[in-house]
C-alpha atoms as a PDB file:
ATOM      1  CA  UNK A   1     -58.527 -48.671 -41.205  1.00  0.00           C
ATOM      2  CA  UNK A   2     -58.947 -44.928 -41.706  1.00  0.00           C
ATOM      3  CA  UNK A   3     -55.497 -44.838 -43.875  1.00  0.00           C
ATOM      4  CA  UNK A   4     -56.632 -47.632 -45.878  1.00  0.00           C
ATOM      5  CA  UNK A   5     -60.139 -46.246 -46.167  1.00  0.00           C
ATOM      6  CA  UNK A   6     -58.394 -42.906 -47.263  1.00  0.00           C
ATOM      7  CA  UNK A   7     -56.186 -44.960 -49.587  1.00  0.00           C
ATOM      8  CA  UNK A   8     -59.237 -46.398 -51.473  1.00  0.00           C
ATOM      9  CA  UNK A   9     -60.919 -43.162 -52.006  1.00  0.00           C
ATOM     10  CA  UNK A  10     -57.669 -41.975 -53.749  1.00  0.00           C
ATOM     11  CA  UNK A  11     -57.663 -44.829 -55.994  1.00  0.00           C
ATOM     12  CA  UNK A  12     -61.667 -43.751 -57.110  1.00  0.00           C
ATOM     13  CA  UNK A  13     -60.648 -40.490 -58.181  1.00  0.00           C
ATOM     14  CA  UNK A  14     -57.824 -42.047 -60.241  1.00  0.00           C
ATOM     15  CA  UNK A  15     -60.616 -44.427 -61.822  1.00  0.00           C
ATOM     16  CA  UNK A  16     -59.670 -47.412 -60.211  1.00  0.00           C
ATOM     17  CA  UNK A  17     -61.501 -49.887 -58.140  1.00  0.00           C
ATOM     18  CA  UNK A  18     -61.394 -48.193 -54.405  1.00  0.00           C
ATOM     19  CA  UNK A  19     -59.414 -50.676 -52.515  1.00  0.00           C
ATOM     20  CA  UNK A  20     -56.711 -49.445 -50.088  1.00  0.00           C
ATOM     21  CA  UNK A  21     -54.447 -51.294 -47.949  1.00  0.00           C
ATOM     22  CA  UNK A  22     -52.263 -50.518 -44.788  1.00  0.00           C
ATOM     23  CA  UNK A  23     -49.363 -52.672 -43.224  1.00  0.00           C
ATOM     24  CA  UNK A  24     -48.641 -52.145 -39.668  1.00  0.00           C
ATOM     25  CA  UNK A  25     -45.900 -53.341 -37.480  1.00  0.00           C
ATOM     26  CA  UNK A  26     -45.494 -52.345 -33.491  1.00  0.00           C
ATOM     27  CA  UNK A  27     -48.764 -49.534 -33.665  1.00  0.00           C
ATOM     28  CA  UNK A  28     -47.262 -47.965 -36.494  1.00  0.00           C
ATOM     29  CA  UNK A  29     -47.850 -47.526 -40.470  1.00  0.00           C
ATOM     30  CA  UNK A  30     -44.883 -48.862 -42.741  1.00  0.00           C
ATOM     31  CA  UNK A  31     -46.519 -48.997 -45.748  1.00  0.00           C
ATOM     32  CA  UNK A  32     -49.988 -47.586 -47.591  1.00  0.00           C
ATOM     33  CA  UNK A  33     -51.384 -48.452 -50.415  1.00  0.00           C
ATOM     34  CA  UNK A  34     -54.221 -48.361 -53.005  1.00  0.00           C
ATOM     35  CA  UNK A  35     -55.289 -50.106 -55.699  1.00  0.00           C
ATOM     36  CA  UNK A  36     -53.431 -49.093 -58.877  1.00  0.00           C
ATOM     37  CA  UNK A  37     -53.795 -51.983 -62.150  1.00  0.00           C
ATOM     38  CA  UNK A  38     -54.850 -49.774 -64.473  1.00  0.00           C
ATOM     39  CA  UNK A  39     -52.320 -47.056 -63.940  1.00  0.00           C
ATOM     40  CA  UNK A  40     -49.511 -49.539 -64.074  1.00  0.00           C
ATOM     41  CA  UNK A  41     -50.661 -51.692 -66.450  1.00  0.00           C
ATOM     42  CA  UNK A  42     -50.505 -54.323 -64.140  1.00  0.00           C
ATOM     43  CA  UNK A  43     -53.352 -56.944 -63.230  1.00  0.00           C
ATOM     44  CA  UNK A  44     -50.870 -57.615 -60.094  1.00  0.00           C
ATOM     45  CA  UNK A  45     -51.084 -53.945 -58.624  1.00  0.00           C
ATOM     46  CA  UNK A  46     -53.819 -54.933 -55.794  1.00  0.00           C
ATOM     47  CA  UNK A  47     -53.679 -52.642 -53.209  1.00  0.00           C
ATOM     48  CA  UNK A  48     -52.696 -55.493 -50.538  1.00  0.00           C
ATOM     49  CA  UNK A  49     -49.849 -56.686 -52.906  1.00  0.00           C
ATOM     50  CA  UNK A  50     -48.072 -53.213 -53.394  1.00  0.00           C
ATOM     51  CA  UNK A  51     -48.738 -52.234 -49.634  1.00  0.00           C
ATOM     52  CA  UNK A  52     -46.870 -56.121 -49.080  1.00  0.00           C
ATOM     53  CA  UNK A  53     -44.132 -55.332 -51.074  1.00  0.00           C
ATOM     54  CA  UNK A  54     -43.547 -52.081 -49.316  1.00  0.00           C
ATOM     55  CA  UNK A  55     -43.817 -53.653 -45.997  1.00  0.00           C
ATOM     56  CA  UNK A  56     -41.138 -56.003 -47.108  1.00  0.00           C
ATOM     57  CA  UNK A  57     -38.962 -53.881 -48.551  1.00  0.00           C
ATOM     58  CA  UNK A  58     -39.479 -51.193 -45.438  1.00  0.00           C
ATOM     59  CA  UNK A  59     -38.438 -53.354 -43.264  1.00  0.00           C
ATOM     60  CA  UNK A  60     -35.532 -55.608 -45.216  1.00  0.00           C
ATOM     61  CA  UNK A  61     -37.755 -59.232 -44.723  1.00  0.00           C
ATOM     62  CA  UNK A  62     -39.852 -61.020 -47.017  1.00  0.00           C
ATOM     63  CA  UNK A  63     -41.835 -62.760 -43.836  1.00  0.00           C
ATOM     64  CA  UNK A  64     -43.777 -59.718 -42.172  1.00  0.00           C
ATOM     65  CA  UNK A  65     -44.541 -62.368 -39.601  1.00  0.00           C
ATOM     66  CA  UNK A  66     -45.451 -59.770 -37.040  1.00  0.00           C
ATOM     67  CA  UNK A  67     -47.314 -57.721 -39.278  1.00  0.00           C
ATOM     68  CA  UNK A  68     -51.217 -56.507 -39.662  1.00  0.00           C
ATOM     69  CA  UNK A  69     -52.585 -55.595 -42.758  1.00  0.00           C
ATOM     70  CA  UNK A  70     -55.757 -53.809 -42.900  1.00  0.00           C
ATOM     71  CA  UNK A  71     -57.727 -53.529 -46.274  1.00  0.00           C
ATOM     72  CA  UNK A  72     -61.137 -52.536 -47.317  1.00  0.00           C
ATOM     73  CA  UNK A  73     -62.180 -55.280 -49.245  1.00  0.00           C
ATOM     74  CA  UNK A  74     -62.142 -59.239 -48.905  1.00  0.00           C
ATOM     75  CA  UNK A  75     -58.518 -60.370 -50.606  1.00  0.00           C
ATOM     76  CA  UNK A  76     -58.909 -62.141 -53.800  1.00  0.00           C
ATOM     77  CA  UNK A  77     -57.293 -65.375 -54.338  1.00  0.00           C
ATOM     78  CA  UNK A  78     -54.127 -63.691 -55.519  1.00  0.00           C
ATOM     79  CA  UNK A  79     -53.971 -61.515 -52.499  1.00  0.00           C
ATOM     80  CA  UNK A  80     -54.891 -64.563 -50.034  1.00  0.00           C
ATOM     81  CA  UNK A  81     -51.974 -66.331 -51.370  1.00  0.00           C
ATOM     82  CA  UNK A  82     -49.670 -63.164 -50.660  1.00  0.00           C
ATOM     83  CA  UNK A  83     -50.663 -62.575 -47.471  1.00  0.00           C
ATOM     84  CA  UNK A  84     -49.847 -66.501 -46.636  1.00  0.00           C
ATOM     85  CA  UNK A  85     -46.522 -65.984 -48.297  1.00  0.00           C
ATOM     86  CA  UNK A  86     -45.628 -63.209 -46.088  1.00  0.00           C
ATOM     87  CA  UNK A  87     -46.526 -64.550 -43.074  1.00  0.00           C
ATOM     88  CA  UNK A  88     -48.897 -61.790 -42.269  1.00  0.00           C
ATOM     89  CA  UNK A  89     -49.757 -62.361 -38.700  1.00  0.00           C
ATOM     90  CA  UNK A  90     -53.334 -60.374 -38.712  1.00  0.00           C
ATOM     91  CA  UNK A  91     -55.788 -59.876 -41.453  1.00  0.00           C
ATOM     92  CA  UNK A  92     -58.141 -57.119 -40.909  1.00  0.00           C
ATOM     93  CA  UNK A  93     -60.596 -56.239 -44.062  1.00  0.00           C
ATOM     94  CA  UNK A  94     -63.728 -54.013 -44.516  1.00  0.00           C
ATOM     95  CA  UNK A  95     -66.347 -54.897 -46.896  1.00  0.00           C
ATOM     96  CA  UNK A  96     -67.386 -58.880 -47.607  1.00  0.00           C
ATOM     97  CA  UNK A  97     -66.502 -59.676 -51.617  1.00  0.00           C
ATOM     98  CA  UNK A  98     -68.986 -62.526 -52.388  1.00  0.00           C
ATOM     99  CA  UNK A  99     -67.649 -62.236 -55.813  1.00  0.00           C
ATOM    100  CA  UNK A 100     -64.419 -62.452 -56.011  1.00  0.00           C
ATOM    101  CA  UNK A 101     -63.146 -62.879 -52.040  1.00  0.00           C
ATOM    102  CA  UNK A 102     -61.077 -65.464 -51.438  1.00  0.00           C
ATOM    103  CA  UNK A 103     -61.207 -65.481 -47.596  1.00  0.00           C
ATOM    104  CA  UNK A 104     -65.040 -65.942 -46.222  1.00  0.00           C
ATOM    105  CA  UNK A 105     -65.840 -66.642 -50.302  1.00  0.00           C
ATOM    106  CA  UNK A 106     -65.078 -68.659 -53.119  1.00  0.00           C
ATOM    107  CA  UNK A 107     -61.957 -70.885 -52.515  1.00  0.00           C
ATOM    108  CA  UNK A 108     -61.580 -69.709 -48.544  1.00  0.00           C
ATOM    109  CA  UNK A 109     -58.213 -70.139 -49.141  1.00  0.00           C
ATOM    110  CA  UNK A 110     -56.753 -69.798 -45.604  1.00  0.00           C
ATOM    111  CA  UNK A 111     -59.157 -73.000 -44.818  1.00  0.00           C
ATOM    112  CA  UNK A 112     -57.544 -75.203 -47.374  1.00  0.00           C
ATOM    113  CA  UNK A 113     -54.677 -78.166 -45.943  1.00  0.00           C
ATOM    114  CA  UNK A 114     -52.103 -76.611 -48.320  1.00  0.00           C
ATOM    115  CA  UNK A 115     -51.920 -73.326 -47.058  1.00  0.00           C
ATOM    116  CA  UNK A 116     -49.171 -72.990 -44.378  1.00  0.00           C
ATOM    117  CA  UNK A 117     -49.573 -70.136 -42.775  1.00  0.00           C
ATOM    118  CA  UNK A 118     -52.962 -68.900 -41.421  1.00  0.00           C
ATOM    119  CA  UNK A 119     -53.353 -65.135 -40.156  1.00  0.00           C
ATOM    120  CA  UNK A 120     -55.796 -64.126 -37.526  1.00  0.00           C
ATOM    121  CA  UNK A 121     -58.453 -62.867 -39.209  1.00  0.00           C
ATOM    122  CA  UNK A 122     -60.738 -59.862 -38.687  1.00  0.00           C
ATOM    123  CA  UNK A 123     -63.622 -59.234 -40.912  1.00  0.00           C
ATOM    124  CA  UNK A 124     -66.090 -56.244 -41.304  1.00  0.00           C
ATOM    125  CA  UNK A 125     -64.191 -53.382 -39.774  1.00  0.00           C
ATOM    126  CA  UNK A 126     -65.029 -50.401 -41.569  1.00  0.00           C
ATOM    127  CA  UNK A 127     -67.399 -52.292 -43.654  1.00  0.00           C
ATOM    128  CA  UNK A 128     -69.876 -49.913 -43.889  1.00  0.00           C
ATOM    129  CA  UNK A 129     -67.709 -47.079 -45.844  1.00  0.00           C
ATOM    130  CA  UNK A 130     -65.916 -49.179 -47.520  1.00  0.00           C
ATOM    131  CA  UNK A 131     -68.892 -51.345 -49.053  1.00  0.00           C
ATOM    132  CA  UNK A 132     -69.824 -47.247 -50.083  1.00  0.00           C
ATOM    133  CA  UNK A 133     -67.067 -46.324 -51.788  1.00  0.00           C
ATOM    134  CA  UNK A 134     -67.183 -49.527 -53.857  1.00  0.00           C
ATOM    135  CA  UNK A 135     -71.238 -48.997 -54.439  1.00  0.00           C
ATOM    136  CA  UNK A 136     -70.370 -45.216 -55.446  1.00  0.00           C
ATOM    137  CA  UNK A 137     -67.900 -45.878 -57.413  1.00  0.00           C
ATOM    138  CA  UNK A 138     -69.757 -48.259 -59.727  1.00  0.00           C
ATOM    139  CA  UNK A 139     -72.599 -46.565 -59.735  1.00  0.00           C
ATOM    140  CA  UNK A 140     -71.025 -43.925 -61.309  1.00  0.00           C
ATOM    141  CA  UNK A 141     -69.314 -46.084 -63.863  1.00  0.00           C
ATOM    142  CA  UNK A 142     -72.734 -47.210 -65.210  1.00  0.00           C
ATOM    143  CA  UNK A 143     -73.885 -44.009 -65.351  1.00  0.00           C
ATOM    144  CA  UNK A 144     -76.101 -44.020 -61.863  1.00  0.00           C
ATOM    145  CA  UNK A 145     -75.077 -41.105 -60.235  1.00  0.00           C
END
């Protein structure tokens, strides 16, 4: 979680949202990312997505089937489905997302009949910095700190 933790607080000083995303496969890192839609210019550049699509393409597979991903924030809906997709075989995320989560909130996707594939999940690991960096860094966009 520390990579993805790092990940996220590189995305804040860039001005996005601090979410940061690792992919591991046998102990090691394959891919890191962070959150990066408004750099891009794309509402699809989650950090879990672009850490995905480097896992896949790392490793030649679209099915990362013996995969973890870590990431400091509850997946969105979007980022649920992904994760499915890919086969990811363990989900391990920071900070709850009561908002807009999409695993333990909202549409608990990985608890619906038409989802296939259903990682082990792992909530509240680094939840503590990670729910920071997200307080932080919206405090500071409204002009708190």
């Amino acid at each position: 979680m520390r990579a993805a933790l790092d990940a996220a607080a590189a995305a804040a000083s860039l001005g996005e949202v601090p979410v940061g995303a690792v992919v591991v496969l046998d102990g090691r890192v394959i891919a890191t990312a962070a959150n990066a839609p408004r750099t891009r210019h794309d509402p699809t550049a989650h950090a879990e997505m672009l850490a995905i699509r480097a896992a896949a393409d790392a490793i030649g597979d679209d099915r990362l089937s013996d995969c973890d991903l870590w990431v400091t924030l509850e997946p969105c809906a979007m980022c649920a489905g992904a994760i499915a997709h890919a086969r990811i075989a363990r989900l391990y995320y920071g900070a709850p997302d009561p908002k807009g989560g999409a695993v333990e909130h909202g549409p608990r996707l990985f608890a619906q009949p038409i989802v296939h594939h259903r990682p082990e999940i792992y909530p509240g690991i680094g939840e503590d910095e990670a729910a920071r960096l997200l307080r932080d860094f919206f405090a500071t966009r409204r002009g708190g700190k």
